[in-house]
N, C-alpha and C. Protein backbone atom coordinates (compact mmCIF):
# COMPACT_ATOMS: atom_id res chain seq x y z
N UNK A 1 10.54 -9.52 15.24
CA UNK A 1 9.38 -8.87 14.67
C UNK A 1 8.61 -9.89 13.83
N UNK A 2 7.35 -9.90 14.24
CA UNK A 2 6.36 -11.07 13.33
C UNK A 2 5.96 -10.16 12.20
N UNK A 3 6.10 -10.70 11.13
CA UNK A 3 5.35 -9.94 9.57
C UNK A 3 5.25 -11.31 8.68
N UNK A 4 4.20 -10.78 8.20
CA UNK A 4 4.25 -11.66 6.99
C UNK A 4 3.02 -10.73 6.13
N UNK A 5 2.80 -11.27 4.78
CA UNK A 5 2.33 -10.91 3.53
C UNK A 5 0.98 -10.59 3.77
N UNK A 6 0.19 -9.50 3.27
CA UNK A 6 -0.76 -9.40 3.32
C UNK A 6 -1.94 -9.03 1.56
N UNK A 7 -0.71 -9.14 1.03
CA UNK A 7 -1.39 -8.68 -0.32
C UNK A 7 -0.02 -8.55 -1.56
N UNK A 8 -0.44 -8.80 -2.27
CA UNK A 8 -0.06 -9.16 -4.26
C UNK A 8 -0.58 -8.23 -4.46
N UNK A 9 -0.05 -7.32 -5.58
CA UNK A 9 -0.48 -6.36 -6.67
C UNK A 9 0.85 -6.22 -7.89
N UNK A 10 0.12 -6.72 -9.12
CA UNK A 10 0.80 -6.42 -10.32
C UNK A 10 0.43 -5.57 -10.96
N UNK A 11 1.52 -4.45 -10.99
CA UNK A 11 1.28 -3.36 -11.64
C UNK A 11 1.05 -3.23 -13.68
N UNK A 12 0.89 -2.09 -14.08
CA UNK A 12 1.11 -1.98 -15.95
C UNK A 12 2.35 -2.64 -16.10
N UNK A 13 2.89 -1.55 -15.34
CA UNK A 13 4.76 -1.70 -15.58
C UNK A 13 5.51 -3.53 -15.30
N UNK A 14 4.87 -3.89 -15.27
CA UNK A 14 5.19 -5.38 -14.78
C UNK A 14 5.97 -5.48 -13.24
N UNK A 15 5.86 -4.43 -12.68
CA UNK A 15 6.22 -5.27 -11.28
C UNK A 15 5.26 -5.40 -10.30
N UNK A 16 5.56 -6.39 -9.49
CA UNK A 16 5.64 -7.02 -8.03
C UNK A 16 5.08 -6.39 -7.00
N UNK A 17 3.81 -5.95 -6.37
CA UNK A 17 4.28 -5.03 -4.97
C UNK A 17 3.37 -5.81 -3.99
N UNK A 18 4.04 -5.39 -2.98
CA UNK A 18 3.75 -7.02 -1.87
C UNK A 18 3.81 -6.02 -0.21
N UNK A 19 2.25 -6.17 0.24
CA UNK A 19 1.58 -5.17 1.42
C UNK A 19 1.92 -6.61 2.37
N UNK A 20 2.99 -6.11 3.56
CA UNK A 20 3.72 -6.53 4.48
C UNK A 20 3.14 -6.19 5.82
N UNK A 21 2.46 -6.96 6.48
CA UNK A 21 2.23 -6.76 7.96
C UNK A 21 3.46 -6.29 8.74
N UNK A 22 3.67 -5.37 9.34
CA UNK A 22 5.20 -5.11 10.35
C UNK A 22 6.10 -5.14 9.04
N UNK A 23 6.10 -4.52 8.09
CA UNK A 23 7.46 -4.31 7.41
C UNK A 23 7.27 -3.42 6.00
N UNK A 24 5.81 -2.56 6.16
CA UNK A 24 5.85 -1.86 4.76
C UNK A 24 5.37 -2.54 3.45
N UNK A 25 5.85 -1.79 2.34
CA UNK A 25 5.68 -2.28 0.67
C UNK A 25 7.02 -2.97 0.87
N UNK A 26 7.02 -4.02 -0.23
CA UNK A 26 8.13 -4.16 -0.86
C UNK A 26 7.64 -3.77 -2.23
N UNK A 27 9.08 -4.03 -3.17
CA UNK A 27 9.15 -3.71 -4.62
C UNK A 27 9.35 -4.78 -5.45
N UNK A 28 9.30 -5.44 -6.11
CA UNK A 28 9.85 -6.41 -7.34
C UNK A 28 9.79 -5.83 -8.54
N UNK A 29 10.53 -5.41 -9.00
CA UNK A 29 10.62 -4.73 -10.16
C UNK A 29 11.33 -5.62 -11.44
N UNK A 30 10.81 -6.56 -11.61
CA UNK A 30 11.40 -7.89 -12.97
C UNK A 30 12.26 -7.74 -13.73
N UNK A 31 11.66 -6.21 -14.37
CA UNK A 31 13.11 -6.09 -15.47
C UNK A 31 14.13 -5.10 -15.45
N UNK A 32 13.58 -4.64 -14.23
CA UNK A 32 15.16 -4.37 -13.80
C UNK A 32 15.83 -5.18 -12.28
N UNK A 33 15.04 -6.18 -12.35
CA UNK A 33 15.64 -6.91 -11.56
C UNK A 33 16.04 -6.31 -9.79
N UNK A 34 15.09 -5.62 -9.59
CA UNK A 34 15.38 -4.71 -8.32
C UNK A 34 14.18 -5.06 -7.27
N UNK A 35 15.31 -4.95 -6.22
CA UNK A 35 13.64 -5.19 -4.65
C UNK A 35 14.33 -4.03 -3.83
N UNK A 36 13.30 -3.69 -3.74
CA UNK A 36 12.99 -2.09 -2.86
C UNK A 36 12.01 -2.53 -1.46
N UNK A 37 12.36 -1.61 -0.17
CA UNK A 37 11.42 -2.07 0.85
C UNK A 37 10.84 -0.42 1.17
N UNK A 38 9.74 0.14 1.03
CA UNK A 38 9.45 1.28 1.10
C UNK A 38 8.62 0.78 2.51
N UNK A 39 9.15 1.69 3.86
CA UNK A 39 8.44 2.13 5.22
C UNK A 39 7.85 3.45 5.83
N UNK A 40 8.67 3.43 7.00
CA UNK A 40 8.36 4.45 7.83
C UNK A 40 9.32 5.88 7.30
N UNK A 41 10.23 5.05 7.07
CA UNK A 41 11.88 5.99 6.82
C UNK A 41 11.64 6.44 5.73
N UNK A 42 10.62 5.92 4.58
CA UNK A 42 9.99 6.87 2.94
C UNK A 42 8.95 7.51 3.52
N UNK A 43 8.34 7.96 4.53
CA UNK A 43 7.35 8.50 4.33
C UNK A 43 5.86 8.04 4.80
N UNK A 44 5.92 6.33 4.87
CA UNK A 44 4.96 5.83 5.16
C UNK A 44 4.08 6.09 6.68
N UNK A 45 2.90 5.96 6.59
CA UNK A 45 2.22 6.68 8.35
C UNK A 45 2.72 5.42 9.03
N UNK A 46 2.60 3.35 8.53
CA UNK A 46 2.45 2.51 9.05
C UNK A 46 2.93 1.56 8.26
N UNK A 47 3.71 0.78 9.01
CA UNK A 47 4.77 -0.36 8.45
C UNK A 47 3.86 -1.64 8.66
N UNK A 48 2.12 -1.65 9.39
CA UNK A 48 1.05 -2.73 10.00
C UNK A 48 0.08 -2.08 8.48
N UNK A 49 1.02 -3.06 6.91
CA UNK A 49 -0.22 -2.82 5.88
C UNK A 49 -0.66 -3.78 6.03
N UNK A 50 -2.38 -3.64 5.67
CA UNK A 50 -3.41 -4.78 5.63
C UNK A 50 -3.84 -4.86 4.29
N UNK A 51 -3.41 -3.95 3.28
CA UNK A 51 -4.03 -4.21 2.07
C UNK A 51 -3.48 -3.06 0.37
N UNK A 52 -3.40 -3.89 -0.30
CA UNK A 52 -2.72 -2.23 -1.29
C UNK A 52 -4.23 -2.81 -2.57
N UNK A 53 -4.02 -1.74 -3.15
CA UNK A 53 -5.07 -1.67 -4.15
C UNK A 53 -4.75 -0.54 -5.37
N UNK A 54 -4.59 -0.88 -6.60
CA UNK A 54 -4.21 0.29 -6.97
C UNK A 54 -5.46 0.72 -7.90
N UNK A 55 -5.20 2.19 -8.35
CA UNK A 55 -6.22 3.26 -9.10
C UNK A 55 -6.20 3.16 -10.62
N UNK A 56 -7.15 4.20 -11.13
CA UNK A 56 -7.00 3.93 -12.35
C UNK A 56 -5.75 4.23 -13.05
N UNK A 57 -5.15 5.79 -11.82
CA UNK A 57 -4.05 6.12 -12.58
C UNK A 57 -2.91 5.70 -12.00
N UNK A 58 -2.81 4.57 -11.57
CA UNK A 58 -1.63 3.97 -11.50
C UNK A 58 -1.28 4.09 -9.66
N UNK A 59 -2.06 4.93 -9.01
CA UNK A 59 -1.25 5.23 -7.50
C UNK A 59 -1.90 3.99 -6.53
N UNK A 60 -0.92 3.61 -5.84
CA UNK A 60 -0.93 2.84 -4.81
C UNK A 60 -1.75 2.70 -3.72
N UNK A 61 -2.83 2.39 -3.18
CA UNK A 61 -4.02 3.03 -1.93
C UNK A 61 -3.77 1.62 -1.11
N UNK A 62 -2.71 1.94 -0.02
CA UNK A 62 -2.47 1.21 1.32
C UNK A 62 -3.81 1.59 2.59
N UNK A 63 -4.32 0.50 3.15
CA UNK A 63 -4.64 0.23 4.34
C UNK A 63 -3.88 0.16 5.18
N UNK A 64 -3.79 0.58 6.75
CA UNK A 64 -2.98 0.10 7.16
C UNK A 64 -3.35 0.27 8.74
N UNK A 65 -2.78 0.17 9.78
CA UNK A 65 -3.46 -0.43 11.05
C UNK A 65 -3.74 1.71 11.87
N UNK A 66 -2.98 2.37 10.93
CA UNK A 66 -3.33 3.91 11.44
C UNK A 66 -3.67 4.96 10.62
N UNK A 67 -4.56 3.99 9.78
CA UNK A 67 -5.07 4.86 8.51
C UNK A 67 -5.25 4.57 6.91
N UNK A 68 -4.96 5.52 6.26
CA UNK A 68 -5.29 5.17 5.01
C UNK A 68 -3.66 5.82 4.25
N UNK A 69 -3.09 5.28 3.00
CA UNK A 69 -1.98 6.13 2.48
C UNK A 69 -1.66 5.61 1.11
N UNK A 70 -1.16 6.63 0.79
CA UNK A 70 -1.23 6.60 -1.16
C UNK A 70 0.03 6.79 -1.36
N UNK A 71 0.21 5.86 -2.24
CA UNK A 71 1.59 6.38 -3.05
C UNK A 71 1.84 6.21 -4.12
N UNK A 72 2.43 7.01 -4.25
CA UNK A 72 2.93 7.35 -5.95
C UNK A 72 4.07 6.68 -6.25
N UNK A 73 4.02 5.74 -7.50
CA UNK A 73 5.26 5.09 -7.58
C UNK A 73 6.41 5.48 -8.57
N UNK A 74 5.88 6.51 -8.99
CA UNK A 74 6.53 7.80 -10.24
C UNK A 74 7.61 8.32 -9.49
N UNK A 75 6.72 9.08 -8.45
CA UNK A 75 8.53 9.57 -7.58
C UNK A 75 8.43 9.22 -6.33
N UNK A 76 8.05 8.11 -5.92
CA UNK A 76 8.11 7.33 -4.70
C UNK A 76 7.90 8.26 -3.47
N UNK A 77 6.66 9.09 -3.25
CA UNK A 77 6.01 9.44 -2.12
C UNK A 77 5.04 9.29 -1.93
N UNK A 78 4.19 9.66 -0.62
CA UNK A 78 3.14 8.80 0.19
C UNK A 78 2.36 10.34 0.65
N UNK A 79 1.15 10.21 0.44
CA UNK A 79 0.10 10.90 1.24
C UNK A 79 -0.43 9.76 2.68
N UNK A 80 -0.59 10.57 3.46
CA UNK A 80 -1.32 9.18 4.62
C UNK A 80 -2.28 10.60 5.16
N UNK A 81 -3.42 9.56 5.12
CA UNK A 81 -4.89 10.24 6.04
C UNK A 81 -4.82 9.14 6.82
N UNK A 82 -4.12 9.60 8.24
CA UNK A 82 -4.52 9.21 9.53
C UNK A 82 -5.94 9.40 10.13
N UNK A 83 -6.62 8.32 11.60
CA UNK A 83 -7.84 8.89 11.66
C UNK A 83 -7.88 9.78 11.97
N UNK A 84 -7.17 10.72 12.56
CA UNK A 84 -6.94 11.77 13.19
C UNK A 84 -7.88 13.33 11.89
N UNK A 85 -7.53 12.21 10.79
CA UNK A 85 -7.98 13.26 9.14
C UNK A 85 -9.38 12.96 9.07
N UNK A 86 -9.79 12.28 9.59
CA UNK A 86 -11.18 12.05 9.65
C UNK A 86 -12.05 10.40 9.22
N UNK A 87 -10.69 10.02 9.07
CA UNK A 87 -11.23 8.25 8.78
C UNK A 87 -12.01 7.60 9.59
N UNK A 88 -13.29 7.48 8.98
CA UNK A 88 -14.21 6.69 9.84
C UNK A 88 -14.25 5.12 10.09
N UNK A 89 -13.48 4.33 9.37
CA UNK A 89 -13.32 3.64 9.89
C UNK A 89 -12.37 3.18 11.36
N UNK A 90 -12.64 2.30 12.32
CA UNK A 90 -11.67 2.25 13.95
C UNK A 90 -10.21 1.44 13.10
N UNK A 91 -10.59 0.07 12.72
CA UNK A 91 -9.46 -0.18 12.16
C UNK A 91 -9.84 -1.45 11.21
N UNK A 92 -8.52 -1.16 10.23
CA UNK A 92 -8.63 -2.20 8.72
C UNK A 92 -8.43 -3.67 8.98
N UNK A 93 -9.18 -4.34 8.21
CA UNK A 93 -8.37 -5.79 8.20
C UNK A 93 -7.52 -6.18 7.30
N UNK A 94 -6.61 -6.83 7.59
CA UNK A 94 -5.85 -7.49 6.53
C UNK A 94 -6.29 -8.47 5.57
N UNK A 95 -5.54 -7.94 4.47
CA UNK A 95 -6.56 -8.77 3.45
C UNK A 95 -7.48 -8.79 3.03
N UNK A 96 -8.47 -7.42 3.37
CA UNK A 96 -9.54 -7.21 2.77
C UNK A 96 -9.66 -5.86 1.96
N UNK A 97 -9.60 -5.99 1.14
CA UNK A 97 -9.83 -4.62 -0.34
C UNK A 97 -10.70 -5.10 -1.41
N UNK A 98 -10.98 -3.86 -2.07
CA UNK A 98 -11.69 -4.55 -3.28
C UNK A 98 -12.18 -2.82 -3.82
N UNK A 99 -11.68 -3.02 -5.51
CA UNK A 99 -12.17 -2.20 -6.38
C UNK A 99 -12.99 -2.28 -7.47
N UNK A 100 -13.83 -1.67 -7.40
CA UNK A 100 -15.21 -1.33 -8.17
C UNK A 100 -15.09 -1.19 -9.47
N UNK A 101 -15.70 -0.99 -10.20
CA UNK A 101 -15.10 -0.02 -11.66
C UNK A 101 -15.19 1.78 -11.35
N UNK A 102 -14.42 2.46 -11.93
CA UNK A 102 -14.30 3.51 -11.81
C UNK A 102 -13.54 4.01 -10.63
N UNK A 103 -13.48 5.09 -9.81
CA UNK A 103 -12.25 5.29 -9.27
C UNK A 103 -12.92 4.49 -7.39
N UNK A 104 -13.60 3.66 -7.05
CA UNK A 104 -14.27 3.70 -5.49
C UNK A 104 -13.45 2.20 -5.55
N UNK A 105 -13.19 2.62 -4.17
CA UNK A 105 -12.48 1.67 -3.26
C UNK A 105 -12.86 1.63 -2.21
N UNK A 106 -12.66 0.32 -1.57
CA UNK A 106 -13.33 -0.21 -0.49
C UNK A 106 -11.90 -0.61 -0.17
């Protein structure tokens, strides 16, 4: 399986989270010294992320090659709007996000 990295995000809490082409989130969690691999098997729509971005209030907003998906890192679950939900975009690129001030994401 080819994967590699598609995105860095440091959270309040001081950890690590790292958007994986072919393999999901991972976790780095520093002080408690923990790596977590959150996929298909948590919930996720797509293990092909192109991008994480997080909100004001803390939740996770994955790109990914079959949609869009959020997660909460409080109790580690995932909303996913597939296009099927109405996503107009055909498909994401990797590595491309970007947040605004206030809650809009691209």
């Amino acid at each position: 399986m080819d994967t590699h990295i598609t995105s860095i995000l440091h959270d309040t809490r001081d950890r690590i989270w790292i958007g994986i082409f072919g393999g999901g989130i991972g976790l780095y969690d520093m002080e408690k010294g923990l790596i977590r691999i959150y996929d298909t098997k948590d919930g996720l729509h797509d293990n092909n992320v192109c991008m994480l971005l997080k909100d004001d209030n803390n939740q996770i907003w994955l790109s990914t090659l079959s949609g869009i998906s959020k997660f909460n890192p409080e109790n580690e679950t995932f909303v996913n709007y597939p296009y099927s939900a109405g996503i107009r975009v055909h498909e994401f690129t990797p590595h491309a996000g970007l947040k605004l001030s206030g809650e809009t994401l691209f």
